[in-house]
PDB file of N, CA and C in Angstrom:
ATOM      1  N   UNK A   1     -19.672   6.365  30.356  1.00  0.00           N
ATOM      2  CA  UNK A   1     -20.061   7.507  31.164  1.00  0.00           C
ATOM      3  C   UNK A   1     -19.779   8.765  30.359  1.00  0.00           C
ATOM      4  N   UNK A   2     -20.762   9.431  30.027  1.00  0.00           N
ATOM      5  CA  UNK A   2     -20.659  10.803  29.278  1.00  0.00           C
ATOM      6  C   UNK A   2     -20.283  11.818  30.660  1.00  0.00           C
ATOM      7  N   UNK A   3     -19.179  12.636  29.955  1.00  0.00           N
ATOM      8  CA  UNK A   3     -18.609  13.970  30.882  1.00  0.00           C
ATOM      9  C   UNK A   3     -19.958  14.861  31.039  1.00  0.00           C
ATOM     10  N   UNK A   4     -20.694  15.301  29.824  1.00  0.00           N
ATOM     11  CA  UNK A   4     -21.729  16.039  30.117  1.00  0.00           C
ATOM     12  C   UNK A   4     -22.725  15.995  30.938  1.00  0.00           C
ATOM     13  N   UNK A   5     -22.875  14.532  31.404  1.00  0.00           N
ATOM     14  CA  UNK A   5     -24.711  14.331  31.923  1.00  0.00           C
ATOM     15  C   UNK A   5     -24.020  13.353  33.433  1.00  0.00           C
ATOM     16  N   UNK A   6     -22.643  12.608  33.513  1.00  0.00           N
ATOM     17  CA  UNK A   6     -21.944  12.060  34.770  1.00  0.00           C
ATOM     18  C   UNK A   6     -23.035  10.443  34.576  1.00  0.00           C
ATOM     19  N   UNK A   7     -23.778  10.169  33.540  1.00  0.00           N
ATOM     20  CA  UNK A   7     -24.814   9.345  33.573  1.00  0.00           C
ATOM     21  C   UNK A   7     -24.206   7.886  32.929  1.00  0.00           C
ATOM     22  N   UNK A   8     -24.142   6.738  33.436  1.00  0.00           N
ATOM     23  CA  UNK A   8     -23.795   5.402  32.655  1.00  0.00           C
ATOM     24  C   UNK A   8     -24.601   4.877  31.601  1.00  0.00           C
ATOM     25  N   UNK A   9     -24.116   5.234  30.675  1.00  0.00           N
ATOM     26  CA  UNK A   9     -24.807   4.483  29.121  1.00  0.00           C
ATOM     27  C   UNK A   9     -24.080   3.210  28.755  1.00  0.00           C
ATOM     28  N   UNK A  10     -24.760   2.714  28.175  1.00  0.00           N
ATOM     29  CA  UNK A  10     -24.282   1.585  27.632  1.00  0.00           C
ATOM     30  C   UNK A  10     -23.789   1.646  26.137  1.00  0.00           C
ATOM     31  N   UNK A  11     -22.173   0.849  25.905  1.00  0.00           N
ATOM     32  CA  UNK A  11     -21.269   0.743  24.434  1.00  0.00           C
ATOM     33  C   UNK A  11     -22.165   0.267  23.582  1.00  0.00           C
ATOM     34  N   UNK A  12     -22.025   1.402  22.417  1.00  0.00           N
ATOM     35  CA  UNK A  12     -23.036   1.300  21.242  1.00  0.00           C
ATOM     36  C   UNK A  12     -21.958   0.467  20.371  1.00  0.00           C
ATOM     37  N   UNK A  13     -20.714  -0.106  20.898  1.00  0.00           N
ATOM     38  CA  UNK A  13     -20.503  -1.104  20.297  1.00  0.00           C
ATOM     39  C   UNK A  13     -19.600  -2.310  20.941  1.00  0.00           C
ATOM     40  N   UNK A  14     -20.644  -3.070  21.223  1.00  0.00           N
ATOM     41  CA  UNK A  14     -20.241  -4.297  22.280  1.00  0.00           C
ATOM     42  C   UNK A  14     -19.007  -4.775  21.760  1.00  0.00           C
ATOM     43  N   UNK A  15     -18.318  -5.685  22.680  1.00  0.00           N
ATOM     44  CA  UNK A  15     -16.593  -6.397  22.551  1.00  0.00           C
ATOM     45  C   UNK A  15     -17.845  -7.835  21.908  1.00  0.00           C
ATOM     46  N   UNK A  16     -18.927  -8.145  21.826  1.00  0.00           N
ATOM     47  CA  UNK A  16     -18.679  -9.099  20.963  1.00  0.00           C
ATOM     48  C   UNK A  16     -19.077  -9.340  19.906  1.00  0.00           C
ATOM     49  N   UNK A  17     -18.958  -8.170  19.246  1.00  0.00           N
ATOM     50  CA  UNK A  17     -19.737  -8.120  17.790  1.00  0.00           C
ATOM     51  C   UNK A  17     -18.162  -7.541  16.852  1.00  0.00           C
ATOM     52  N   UNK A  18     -17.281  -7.148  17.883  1.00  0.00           N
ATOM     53  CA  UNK A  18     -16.072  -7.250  16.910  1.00  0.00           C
ATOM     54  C   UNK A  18     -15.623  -8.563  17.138  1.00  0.00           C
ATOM     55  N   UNK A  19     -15.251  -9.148  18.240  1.00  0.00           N
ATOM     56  CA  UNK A  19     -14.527 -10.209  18.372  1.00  0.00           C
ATOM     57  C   UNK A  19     -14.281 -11.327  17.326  1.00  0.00           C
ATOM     58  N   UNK A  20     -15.812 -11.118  16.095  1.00  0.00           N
ATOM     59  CA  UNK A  20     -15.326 -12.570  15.720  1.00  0.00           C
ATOM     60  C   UNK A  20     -14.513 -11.959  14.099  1.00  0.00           C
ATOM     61  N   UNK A  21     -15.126 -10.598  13.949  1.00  0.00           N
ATOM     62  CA  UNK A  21     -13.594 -10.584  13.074  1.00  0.00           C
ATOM     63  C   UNK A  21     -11.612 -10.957  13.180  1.00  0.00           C
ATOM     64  N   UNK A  22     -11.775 -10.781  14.504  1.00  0.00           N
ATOM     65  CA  UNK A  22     -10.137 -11.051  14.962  1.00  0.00           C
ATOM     66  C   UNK A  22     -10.084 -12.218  14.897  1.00  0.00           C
ATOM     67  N   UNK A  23     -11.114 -13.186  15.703  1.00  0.00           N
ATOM     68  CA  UNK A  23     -10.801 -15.074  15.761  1.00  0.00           C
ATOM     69  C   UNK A  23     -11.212 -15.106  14.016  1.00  0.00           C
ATOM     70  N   UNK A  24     -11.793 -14.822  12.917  1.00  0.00           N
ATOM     71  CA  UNK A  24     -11.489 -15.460  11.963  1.00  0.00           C
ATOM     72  C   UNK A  24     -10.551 -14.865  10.879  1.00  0.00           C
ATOM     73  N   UNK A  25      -9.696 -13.844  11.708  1.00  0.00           N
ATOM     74  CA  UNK A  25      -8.372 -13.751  10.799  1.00  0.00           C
ATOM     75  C   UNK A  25      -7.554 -14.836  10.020  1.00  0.00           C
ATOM     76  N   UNK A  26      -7.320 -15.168   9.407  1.00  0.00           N
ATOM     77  CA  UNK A  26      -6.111 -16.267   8.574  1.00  0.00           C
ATOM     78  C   UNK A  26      -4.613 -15.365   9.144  1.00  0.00           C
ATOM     79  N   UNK A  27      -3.792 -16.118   9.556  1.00  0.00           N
ATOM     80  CA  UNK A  27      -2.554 -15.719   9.926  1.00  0.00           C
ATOM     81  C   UNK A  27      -1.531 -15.422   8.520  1.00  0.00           C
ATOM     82  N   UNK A  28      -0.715 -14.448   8.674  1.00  0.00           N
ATOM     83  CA  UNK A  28      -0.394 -14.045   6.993  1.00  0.00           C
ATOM     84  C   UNK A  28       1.363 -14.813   6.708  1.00  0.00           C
ATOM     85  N   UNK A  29       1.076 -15.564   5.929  1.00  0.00           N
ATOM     86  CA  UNK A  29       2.258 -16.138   5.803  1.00  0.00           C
ATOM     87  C   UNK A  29       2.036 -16.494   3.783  1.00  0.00           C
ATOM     88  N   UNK A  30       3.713 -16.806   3.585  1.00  0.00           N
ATOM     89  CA  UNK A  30       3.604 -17.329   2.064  1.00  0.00           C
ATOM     90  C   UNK A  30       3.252 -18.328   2.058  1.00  0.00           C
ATOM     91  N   UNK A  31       2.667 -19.216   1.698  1.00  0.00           N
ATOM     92  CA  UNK A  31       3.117 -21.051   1.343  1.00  0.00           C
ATOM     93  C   UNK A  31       3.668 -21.297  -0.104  1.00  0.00           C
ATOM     94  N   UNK A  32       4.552 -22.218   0.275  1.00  0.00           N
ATOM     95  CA  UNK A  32       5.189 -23.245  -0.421  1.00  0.00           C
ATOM     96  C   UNK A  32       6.535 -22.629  -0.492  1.00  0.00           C
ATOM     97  N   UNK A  33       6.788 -22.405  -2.624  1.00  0.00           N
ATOM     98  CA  UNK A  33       8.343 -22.521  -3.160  1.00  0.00           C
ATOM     99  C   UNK A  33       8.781 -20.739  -2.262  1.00  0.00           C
ATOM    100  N   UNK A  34       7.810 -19.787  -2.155  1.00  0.00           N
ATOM    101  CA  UNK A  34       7.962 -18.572  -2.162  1.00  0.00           C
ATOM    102  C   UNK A  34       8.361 -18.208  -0.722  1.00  0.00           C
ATOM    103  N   UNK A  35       8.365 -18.909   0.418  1.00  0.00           N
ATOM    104  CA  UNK A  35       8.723 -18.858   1.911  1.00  0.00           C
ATOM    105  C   UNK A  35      10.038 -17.955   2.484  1.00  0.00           C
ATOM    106  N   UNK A  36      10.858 -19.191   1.686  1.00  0.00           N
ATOM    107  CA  UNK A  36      12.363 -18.373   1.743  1.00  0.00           C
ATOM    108  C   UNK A  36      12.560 -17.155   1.175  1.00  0.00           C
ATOM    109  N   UNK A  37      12.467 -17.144   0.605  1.00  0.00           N
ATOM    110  CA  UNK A  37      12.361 -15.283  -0.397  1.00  0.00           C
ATOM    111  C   UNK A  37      11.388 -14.561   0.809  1.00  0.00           C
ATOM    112  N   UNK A  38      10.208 -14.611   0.845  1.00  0.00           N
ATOM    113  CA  UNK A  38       9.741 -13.689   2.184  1.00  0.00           C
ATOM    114  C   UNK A  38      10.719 -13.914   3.238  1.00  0.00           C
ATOM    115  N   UNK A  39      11.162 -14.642   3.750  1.00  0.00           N
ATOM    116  CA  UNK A  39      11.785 -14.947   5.056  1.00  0.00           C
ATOM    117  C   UNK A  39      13.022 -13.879   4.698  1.00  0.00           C
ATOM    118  N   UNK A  40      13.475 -14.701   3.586  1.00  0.00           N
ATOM    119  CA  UNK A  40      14.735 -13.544   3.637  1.00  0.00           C
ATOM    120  C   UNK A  40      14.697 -11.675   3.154  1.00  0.00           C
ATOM    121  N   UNK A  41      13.266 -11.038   2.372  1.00  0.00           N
ATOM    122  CA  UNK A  41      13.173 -10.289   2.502  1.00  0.00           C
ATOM    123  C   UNK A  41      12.542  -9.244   4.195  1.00  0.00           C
ATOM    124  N   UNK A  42      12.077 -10.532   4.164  1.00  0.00           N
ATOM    125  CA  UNK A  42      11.390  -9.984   6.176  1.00  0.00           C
ATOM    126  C   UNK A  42      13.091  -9.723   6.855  1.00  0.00           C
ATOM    127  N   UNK A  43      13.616 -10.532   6.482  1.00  0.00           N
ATOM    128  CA  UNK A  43      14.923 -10.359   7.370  1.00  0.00           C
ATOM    129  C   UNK A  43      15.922  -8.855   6.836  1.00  0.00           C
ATOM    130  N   UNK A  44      15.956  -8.852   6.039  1.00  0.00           N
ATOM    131  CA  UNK A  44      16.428  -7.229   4.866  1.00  0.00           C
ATOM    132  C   UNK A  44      16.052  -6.610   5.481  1.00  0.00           C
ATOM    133  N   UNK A  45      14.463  -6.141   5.599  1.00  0.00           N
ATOM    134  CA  UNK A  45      13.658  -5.135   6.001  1.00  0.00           C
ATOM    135  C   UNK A  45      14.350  -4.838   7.126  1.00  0.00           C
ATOM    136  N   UNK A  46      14.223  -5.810   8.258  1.00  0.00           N
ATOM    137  CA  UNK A  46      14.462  -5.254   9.608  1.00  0.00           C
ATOM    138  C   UNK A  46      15.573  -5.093   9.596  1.00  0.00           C
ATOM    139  N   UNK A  47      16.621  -5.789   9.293  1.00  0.00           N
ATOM    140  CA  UNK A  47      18.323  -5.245   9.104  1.00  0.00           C
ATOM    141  C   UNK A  47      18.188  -3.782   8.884  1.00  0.00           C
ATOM    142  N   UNK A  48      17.716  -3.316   7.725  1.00  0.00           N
ATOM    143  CA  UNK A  48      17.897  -2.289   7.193  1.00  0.00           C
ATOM    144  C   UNK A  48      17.074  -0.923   8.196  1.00  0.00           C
ATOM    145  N   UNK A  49      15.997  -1.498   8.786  1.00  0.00           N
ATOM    146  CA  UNK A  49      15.401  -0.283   9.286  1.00  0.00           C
ATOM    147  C   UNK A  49      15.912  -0.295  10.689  1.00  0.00           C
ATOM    148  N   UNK A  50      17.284  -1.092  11.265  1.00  0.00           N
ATOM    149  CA  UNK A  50      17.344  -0.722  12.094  1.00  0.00           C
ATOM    150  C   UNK A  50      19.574  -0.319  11.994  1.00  0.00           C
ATOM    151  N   UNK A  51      19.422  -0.564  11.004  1.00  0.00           N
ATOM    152  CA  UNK A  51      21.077   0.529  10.829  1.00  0.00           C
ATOM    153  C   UNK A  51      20.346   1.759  10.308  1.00  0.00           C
ATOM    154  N   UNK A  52      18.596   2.037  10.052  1.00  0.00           N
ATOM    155  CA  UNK A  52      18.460   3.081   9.142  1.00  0.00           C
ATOM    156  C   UNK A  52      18.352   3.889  10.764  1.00  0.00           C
ATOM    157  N   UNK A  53      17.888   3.300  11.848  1.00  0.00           N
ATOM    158  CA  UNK A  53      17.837   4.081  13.218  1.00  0.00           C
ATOM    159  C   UNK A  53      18.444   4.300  13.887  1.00  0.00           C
ATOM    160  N   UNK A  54      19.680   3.787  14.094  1.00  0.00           N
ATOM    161  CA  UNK A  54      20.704   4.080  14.443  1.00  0.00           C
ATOM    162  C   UNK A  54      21.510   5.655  14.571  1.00  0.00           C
ATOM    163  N   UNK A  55      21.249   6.106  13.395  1.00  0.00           N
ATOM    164  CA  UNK A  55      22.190   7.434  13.839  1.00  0.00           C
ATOM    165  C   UNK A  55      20.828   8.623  14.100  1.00  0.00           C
ATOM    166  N   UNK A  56      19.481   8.650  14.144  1.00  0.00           N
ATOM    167  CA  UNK A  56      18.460   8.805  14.540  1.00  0.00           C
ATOM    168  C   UNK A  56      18.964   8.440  16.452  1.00  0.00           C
ATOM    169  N   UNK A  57      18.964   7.699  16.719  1.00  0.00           N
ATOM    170  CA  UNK A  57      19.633   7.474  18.331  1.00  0.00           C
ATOM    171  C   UNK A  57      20.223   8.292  18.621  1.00  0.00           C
ATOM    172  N   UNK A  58      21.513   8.080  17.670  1.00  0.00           N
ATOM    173  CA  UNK A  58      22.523   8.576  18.728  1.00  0.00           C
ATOM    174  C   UNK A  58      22.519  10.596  18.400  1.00  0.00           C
ATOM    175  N   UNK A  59      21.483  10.734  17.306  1.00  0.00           N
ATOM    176  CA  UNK A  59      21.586  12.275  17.379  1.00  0.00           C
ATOM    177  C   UNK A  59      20.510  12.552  18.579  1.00  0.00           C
ATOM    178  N   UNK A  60      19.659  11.767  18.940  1.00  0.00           N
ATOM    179  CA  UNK A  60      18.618  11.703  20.272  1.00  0.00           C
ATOM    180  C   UNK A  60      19.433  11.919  21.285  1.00  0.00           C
ATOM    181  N   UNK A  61      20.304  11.069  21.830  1.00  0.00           N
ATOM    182  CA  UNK A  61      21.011  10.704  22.741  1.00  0.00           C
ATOM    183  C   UNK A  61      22.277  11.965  22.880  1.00  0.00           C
ATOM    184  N   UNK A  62      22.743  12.562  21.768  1.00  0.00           N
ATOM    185  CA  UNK A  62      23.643  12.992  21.911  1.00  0.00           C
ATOM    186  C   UNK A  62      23.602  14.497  21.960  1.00  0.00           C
ATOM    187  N   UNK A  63      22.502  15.304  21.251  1.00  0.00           N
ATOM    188  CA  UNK A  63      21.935  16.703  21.039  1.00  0.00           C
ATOM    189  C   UNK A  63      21.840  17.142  21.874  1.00  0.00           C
ATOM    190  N   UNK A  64      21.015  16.419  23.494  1.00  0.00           N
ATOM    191  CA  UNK A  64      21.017  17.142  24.755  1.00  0.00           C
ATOM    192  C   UNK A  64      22.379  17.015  25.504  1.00  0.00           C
ATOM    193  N   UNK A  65      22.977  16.156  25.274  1.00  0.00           N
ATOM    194  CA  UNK A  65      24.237  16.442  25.919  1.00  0.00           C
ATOM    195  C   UNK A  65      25.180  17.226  25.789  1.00  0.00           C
ATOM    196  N   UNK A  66      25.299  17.276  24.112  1.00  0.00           N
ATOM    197  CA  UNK A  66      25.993  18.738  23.465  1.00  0.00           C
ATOM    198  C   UNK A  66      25.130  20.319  24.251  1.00  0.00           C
ATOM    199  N   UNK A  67      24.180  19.807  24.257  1.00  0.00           N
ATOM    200  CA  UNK A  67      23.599  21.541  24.041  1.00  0.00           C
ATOM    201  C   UNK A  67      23.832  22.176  26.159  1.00  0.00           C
ATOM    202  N   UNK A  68      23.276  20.665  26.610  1.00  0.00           N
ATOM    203  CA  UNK A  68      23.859  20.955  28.219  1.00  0.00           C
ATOM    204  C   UNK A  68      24.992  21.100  28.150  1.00  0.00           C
ATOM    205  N   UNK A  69      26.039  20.944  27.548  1.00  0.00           N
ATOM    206  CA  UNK A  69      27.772  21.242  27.714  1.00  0.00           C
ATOM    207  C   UNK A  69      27.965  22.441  27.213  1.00  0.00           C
ATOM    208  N   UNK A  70      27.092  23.031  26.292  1.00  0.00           N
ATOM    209  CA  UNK A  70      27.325  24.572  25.054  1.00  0.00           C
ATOM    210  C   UNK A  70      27.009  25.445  26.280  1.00  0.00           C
ATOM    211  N   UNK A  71      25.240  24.899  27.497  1.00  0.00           N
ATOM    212  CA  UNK A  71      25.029  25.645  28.261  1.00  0.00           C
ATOM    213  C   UNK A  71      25.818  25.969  29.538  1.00  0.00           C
ATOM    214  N   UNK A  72      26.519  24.904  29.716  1.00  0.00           N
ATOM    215  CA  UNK A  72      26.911  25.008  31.349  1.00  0.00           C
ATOM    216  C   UNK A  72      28.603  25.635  30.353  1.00  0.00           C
ATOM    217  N   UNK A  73      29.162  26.183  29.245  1.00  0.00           N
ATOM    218  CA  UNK A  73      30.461  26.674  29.374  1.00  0.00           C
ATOM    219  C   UNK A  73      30.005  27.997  28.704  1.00  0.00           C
ATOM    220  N   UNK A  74      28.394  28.190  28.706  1.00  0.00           N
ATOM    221  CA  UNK A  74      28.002  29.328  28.505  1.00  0.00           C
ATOM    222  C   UNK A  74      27.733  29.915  29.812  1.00  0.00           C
ATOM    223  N   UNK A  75      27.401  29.389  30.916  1.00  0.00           N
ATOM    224  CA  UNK A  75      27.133  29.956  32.063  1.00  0.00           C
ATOM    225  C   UNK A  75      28.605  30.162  32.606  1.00  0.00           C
ATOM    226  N   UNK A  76      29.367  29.555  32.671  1.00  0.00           N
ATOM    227  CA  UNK A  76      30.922  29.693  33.050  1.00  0.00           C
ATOM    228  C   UNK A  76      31.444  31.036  32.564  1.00  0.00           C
ATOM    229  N   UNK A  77      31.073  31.026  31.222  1.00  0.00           N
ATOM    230  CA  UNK A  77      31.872  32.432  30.837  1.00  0.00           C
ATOM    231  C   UNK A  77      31.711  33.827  31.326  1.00  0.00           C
ATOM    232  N   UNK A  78      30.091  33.792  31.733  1.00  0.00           N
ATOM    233  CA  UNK A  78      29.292  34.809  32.372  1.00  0.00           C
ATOM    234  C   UNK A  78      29.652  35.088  33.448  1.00  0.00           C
ATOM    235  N   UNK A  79      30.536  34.524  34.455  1.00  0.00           N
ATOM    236  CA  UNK A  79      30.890  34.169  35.566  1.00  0.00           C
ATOM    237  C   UNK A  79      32.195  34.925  35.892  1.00  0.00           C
TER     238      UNK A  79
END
């Protein structure tokens, strides 16, 4: 439905003219001697990118709470 004209057209690109790229994906994996080495670099990766998020959190988590405490003993003083 175009906003301009309120009129129903039809998708100039049908769900089944992509579809068969997705069903003939190959699923991505190593084979054979090289498995373990991916496995254990897949496992690194995510270790690492998630002690790398961690203090990303807690400055999320913690910035508004500081700055509501800076505000409410800034409103106190005014008082």
């Amino acid at each position: 439905m175009t906003v301009a004209t309120g009129r129903l057209e039809g998708a100039a690109l049908t769900r089944a003219a992509v579809a068969g790229t997705f069903n003939e994906a190959r699923p991505l994996f190593v084979p054979g001697p090289l498995r373990p080495a991916a496995v254990l670099v897949r496992d690194l990766m995510g270790a690492i990118a998630i002690v790398l998020c961690i203090p990303f959190v807690i400055l999320a988590i913690g910035t508004p709470i500081a700055l509501c405490l800076r505000l409410l003993l800034w409103v106190g003083g005014l008082l």
